[in-house]
PDB file of N, CA and C in Angstrom:
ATOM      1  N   UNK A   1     124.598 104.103  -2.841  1.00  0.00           N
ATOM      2  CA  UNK A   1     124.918 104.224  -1.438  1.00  0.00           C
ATOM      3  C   UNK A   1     123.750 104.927  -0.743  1.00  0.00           C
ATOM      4  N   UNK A   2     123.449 104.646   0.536  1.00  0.00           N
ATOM      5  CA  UNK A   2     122.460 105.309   1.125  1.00  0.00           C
ATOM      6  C   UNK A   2     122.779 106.202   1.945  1.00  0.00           C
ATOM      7  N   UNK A   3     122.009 106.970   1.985  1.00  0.00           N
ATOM      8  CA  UNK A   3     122.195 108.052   2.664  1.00  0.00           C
ATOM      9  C   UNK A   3     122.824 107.653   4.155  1.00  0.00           C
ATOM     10  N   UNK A   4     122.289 106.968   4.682  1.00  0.00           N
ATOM     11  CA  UNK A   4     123.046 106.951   5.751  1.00  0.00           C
ATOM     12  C   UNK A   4     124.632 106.788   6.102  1.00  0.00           C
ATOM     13  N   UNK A   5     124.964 105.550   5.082  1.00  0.00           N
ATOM     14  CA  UNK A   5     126.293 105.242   4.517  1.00  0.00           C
ATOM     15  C   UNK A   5     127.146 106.526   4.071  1.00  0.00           C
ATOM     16  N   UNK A   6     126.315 107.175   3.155  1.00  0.00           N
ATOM     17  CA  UNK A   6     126.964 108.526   3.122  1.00  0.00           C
ATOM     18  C   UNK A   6     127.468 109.501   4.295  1.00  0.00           C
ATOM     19  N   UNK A   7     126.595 109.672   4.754  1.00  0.00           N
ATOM     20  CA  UNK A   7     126.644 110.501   6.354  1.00  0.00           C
ATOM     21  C   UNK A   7     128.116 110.244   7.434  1.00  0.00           C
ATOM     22  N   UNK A   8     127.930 108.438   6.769  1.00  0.00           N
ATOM     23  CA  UNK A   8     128.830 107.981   7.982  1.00  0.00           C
ATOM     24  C   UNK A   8     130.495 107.907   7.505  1.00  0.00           C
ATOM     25  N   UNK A   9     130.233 107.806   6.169  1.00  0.00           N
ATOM     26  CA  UNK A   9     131.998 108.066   4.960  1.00  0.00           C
ATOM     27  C   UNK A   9     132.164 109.534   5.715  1.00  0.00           C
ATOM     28  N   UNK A  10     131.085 110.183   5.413  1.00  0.00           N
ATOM     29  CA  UNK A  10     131.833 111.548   5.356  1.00  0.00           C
ATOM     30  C   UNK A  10     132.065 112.063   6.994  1.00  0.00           C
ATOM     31  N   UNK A  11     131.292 111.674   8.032  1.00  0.00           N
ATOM     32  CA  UNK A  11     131.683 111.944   8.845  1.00  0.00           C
ATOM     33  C   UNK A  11     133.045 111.296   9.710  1.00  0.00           C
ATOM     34  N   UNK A  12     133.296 110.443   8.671  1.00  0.00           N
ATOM     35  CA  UNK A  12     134.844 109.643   9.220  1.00  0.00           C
ATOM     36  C   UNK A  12     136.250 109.890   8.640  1.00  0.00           C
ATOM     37  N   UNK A  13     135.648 111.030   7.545  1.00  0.00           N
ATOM     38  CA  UNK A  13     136.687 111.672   6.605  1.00  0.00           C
ATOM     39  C   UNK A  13     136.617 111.373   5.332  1.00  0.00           C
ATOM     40  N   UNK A  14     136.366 110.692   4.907  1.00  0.00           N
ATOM     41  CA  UNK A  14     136.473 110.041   3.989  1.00  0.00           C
ATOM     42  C   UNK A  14     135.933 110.626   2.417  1.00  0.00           C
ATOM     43  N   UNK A  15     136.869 110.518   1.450  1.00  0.00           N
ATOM     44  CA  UNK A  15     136.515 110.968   0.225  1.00  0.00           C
ATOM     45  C   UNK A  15     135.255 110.522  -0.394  1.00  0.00           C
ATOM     46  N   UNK A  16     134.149 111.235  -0.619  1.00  0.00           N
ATOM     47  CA  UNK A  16     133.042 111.269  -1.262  1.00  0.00           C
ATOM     48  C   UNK A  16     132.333 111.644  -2.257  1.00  0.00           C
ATOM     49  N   UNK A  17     133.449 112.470  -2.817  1.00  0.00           N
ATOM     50  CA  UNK A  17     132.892 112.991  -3.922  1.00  0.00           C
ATOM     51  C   UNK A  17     132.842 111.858  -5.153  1.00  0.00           C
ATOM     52  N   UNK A  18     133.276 111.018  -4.978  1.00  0.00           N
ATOM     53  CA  UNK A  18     132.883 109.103  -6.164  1.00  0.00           C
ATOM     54  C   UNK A  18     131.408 109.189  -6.123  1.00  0.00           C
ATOM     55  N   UNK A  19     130.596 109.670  -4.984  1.00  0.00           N
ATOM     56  CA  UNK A  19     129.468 109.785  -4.939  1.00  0.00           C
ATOM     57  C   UNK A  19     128.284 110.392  -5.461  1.00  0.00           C
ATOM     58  N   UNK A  20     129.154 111.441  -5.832  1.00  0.00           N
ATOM     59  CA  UNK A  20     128.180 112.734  -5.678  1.00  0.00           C
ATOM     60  C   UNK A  20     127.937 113.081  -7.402  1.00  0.00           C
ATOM     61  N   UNK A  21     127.100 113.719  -8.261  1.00  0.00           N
ATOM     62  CA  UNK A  21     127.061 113.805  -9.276  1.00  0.00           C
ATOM     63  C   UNK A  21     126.823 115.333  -9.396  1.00  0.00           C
ATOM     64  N   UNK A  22     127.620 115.787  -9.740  1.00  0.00           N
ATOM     65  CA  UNK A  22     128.154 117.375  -9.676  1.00  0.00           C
ATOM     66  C   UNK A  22     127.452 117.783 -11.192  1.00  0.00           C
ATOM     67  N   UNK A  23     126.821 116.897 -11.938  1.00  0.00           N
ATOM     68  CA  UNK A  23     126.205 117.946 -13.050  1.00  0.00           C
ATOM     69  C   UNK A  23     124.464 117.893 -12.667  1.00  0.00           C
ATOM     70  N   UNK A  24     124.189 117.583 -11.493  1.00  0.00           N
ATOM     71  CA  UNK A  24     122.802 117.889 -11.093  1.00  0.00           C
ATOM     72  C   UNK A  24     122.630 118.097  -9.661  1.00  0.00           C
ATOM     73  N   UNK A  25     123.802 118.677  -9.227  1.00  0.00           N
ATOM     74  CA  UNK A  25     123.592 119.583  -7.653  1.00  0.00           C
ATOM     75  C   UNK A  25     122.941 120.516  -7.751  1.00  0.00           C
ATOM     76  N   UNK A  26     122.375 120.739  -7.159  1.00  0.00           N
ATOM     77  CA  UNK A  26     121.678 122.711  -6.794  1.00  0.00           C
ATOM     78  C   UNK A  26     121.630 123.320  -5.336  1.00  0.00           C
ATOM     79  N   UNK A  27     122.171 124.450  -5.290  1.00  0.00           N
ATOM     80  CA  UNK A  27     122.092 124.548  -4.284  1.00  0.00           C
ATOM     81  C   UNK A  27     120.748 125.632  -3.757  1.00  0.00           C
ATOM     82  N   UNK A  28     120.243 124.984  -2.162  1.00  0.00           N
ATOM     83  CA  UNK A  28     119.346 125.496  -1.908  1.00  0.00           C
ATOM     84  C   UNK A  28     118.565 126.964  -2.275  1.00  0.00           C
ATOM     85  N   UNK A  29     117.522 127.106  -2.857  1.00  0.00           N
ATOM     86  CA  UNK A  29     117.555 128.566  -2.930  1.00  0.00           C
ATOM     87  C   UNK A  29     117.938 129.003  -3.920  1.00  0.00           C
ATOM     88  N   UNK A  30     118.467 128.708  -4.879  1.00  0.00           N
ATOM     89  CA  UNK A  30     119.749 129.417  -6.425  1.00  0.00           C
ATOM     90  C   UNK A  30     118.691 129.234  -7.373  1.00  0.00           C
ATOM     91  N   UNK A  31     117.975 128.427  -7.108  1.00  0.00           N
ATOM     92  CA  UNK A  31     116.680 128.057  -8.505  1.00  0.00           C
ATOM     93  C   UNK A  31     116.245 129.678  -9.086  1.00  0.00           C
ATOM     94  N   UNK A  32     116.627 129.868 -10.906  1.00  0.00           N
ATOM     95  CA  UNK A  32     116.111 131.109 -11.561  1.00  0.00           C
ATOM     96  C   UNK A  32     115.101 130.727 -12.099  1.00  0.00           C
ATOM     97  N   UNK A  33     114.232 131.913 -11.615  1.00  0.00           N
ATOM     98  CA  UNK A  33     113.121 132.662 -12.362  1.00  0.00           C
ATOM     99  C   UNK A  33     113.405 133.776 -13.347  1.00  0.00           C
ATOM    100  N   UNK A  34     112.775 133.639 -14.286  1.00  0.00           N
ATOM    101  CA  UNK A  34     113.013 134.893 -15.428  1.00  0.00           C
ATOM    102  C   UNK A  34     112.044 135.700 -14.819  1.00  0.00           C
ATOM    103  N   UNK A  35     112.179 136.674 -14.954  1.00  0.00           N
ATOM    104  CA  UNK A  35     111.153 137.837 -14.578  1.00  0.00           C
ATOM    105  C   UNK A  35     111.813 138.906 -15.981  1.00  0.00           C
ATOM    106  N   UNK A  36     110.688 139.731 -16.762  1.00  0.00           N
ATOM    107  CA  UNK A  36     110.428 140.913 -17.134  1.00  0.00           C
ATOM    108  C   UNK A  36     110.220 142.334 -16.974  1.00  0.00           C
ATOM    109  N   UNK A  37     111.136 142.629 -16.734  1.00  0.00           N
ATOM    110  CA  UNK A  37     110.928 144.162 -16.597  1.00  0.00           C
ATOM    111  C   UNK A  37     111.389 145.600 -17.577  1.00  0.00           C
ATOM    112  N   UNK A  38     110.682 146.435 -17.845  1.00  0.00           N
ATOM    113  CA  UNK A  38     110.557 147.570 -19.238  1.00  0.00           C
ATOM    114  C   UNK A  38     111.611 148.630 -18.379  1.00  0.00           C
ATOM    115  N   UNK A  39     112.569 148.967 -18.992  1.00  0.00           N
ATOM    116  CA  UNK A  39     113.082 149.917 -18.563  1.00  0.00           C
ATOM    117  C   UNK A  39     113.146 151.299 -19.555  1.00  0.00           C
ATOM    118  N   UNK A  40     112.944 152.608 -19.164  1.00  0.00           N
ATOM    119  CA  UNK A  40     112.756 153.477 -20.191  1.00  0.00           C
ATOM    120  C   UNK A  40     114.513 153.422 -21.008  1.00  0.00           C
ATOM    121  N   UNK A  41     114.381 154.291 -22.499  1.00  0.00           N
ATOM    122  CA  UNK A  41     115.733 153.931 -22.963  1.00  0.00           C
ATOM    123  C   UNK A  41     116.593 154.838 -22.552  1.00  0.00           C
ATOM    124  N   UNK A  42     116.388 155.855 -21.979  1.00  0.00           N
ATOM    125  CA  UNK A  42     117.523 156.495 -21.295  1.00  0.00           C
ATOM    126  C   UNK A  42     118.137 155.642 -20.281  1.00  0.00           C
ATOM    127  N   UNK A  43     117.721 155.023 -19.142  1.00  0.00           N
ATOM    128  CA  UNK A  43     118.229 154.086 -18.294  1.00  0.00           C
ATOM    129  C   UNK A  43     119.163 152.721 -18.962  1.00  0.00           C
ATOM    130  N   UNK A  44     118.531 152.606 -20.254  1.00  0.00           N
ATOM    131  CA  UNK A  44     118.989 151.142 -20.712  1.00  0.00           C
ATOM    132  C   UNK A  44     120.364 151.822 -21.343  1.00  0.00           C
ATOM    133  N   UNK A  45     120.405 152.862 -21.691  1.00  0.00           N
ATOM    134  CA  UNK A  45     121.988 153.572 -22.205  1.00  0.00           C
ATOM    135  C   UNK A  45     122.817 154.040 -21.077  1.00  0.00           C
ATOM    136  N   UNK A  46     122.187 154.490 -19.859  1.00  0.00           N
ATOM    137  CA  UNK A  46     123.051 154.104 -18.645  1.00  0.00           C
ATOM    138  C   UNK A  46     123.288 152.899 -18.347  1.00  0.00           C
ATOM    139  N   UNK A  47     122.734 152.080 -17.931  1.00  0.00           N
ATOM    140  CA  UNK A  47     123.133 150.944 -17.650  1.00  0.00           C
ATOM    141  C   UNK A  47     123.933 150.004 -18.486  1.00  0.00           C
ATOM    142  N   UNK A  48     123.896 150.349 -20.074  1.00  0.00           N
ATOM    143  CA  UNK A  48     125.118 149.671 -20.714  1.00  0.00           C
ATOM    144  C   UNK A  48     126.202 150.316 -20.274  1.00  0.00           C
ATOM    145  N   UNK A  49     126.585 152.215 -20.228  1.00  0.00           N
ATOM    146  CA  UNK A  49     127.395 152.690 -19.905  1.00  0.00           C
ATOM    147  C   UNK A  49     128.289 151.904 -18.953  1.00  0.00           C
ATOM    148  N   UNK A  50     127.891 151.962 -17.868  1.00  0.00           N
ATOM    149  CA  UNK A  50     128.162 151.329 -16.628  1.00  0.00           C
ATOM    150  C   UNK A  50     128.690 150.022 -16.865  1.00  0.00           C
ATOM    151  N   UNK A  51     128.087 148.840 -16.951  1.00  0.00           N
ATOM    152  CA  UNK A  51     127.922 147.763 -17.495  1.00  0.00           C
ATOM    153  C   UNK A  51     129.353 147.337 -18.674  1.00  0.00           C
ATOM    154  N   UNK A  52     129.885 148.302 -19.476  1.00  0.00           N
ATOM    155  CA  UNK A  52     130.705 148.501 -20.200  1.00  0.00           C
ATOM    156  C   UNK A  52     132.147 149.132 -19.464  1.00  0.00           C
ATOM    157  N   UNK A  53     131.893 149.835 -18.797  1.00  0.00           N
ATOM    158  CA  UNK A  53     132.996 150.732 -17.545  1.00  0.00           C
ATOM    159  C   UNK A  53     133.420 149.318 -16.601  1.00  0.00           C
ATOM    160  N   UNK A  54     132.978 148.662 -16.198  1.00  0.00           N
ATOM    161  CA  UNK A  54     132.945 147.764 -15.605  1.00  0.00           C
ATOM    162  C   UNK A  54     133.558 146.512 -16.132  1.00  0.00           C
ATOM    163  N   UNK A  55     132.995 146.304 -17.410  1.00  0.00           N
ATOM    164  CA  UNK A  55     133.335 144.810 -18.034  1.00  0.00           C
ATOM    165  C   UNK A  55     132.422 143.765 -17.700  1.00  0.00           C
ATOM    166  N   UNK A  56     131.359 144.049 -17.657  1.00  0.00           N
ATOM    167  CA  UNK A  56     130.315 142.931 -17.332  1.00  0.00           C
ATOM    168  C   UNK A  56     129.090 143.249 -18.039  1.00  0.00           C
ATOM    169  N   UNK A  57     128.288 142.460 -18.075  1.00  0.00           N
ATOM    170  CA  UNK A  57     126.859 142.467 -18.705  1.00  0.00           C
ATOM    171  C   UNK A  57     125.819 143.114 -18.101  1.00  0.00           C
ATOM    172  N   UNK A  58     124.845 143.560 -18.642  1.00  0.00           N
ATOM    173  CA  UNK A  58     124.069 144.434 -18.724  1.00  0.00           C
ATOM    174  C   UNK A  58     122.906 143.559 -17.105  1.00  0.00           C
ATOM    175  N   UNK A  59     122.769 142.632 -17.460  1.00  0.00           N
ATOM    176  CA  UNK A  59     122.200 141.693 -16.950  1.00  0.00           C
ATOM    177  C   UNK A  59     122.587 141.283 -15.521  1.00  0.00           C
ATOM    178  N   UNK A  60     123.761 141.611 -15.356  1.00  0.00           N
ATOM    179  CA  UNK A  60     125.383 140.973 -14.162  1.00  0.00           C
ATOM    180  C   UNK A  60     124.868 142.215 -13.701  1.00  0.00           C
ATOM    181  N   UNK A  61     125.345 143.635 -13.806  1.00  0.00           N
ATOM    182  CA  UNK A  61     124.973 144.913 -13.412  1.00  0.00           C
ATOM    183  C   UNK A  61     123.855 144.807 -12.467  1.00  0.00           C
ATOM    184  N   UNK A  62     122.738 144.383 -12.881  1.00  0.00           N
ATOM    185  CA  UNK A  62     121.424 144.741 -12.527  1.00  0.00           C
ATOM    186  C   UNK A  62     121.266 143.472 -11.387  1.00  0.00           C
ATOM    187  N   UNK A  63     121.349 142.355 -11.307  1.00  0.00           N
ATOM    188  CA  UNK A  63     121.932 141.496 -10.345  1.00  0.00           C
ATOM    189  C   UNK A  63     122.616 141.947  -9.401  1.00  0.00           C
ATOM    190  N   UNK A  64     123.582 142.377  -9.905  1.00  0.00           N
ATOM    191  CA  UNK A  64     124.699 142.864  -8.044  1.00  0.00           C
ATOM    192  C   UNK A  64     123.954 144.095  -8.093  1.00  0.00           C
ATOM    193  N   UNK A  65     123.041 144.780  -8.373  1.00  0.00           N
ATOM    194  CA  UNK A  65     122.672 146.028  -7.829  1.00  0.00           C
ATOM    195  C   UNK A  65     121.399 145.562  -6.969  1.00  0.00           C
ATOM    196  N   UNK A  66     120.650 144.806  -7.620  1.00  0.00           N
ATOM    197  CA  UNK A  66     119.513 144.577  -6.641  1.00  0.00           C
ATOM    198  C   UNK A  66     120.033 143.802  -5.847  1.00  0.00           C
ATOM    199  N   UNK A  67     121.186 142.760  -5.753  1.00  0.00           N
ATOM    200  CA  UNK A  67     121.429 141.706  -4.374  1.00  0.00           C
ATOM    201  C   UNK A  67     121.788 143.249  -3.783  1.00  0.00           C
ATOM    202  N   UNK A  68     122.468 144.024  -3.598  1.00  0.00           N
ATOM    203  CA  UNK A  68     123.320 145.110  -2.571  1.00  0.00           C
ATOM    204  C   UNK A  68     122.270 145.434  -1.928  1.00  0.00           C
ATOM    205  N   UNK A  69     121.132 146.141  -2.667  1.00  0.00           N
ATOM    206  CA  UNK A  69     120.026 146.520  -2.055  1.00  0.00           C
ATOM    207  C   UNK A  69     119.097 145.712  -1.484  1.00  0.00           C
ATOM    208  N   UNK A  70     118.555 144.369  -1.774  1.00  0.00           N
ATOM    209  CA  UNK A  70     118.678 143.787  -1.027  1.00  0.00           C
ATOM    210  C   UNK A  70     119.050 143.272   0.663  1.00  0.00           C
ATOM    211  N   UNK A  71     120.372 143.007   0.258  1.00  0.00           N
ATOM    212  CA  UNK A  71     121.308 142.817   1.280  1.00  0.00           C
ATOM    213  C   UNK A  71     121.704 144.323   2.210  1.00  0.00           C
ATOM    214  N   UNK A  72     121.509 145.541   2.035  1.00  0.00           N
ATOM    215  CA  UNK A  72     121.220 146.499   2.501  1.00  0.00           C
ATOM    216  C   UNK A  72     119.575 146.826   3.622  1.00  0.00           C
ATOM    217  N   UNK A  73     118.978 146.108   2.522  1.00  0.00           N
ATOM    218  CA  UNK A  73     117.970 146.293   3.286  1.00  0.00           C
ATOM    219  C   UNK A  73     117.344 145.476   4.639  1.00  0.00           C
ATOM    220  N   UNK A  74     118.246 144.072   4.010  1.00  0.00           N
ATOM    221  CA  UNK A  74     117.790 143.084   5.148  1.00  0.00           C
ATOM    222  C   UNK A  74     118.798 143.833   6.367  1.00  0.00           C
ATOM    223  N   UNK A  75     119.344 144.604   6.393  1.00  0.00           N
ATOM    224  CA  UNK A  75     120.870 144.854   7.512  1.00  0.00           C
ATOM    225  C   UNK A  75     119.866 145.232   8.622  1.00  0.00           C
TER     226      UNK A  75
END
């Protein structure tokens, strides 16, 4: 189907997802980069602490801490 055809299903209501192939969407922007970073080991035994208090990964932790700050900073 072409894009345009598409445009015009969906702007008439119409069910589209027959279309769409949901195991190779991405959404804008979400693309990961690995990045490396050394943390001393006192921090890395806090941050499991935490990380463990919580129920999430060490990895998850450090993610929602830099999006907050982040998102703090853009405010």
């Amino acid at each position: 189907m072409k894009a345009e055809e598409f445009d015009a299903r969906f702007d008439a209501g119409e069910d589209v997802t027959h279309a769409l192939d949901a195991a190779r969407a991405r959404r804008p922007g979400e693309e990961h980069r690995r990045v490396n970073v050394d943390f001393p080991a006192w921090m890395i035994v806090e941050l499991d602490r935490e990380a463990t208090r919580l129920g999430v990964t060490r990895q998850s932790l450090i993610k929602v801490w830099i999006a907050e700050r982040l998102d703090h900073s853009a405010a």
